[in-house]
Protein backbone atom coordinates (compact mmCIF):
# COMPACT_ATOMS: atom_id res chain seq x y z
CA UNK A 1 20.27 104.59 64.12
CA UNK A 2 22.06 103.36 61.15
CA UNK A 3 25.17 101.67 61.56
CA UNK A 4 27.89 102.74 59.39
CA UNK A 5 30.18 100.22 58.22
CA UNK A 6 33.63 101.31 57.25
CA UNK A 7 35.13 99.35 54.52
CA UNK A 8 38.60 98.29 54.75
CA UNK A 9 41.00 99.80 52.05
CA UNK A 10 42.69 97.09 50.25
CA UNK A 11 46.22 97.88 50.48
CA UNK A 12 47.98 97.21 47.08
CA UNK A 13 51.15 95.50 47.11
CA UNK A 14 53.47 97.26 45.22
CA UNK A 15 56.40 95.19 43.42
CA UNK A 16 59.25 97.05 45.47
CA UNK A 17 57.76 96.23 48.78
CA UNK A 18 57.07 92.75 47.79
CA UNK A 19 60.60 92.76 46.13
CA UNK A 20 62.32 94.27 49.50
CA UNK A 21 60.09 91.12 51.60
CA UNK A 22 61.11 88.42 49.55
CA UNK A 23 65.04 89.73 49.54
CA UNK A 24 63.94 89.73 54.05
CA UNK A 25 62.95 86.42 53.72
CA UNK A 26 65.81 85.33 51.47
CA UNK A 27 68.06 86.50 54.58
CA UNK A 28 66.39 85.10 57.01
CA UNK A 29 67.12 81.81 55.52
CA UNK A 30 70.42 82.02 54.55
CA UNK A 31 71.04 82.53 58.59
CA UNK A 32 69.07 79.69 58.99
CA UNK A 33 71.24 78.02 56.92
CA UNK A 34 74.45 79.10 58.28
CA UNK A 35 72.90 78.52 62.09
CA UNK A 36 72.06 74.93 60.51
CA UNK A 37 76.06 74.39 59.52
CA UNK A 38 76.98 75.27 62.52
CA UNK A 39 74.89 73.13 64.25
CA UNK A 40 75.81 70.34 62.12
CA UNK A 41 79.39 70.69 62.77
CA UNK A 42 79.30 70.47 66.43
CA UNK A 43 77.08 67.65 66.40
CA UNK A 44 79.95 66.15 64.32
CA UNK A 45 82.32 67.22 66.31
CA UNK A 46 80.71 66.03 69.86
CA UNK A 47 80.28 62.34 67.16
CA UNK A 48 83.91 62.03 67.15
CA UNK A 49 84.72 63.11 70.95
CA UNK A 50 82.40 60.12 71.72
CA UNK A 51 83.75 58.07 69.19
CA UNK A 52 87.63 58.43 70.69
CA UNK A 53 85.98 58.57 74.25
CA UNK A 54 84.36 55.36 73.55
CA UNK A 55 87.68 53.38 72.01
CA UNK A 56 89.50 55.16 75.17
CA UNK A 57 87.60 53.60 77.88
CA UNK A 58 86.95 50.21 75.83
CA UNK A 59 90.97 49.33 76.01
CA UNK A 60 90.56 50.83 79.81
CA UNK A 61 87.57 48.89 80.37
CA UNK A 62 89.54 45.47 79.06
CA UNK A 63 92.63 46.01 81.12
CA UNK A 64 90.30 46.51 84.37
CA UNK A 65 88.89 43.30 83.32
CA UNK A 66 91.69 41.82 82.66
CA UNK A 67 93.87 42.88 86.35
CA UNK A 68 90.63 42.08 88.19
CA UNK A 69 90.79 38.54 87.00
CA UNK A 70 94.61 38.64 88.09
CA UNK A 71 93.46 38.97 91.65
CA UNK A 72 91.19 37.08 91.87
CA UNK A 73 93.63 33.80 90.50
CA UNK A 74 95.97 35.27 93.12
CA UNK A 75 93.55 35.97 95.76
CA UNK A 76 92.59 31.85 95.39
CA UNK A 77 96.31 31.17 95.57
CA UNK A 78 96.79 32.99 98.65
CA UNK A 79 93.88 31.05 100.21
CA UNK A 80 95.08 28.38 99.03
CA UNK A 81 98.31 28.63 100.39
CA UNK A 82 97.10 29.94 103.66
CA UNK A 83 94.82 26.79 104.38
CA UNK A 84 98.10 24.12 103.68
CA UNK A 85 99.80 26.37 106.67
């Protein structure tokens, strides 16, 4: 028994096809691209929420500070105060 051995056919690639693939792939990057923008502009975006959110809370942040140290003085006072009685 012989084994017959079919031979592939080498497929030419005609300049229209490879034309019509390269314009596909020319496509598919420019929605990359675009997808890539708008990626980029959110992660701005979501940059400068945090950014505000940040300088928000700091000046929050330093008046907390600031009222608990308030109490505190006055909390001592009162103790003070309450042990002369």
């Amino acid at each position: 028994m012989k084994k017959i051995i079919k031979k592939n056919a080498i497929k030419s690639l005609s300049e229209a096809k490879f034309d019509k693939t390269m314009q596909s792939v020319a496509r598919s990057f420019s929605e990359q691209a675009e997808v890539m923008r708008m990626i980029l502009k959110e992660i701005r975006n979501i940059h400068e929420d945090n950014k505000y959110f940040r300088q928000s809370i700091s000046g929050l942040n330093s008046d907390g500070i600031s009222h608990e140290r308030r109490i505190e003085d006055l909390t001592i006072r009162v103790e003070k105060l309450e042990a002369r009685i």
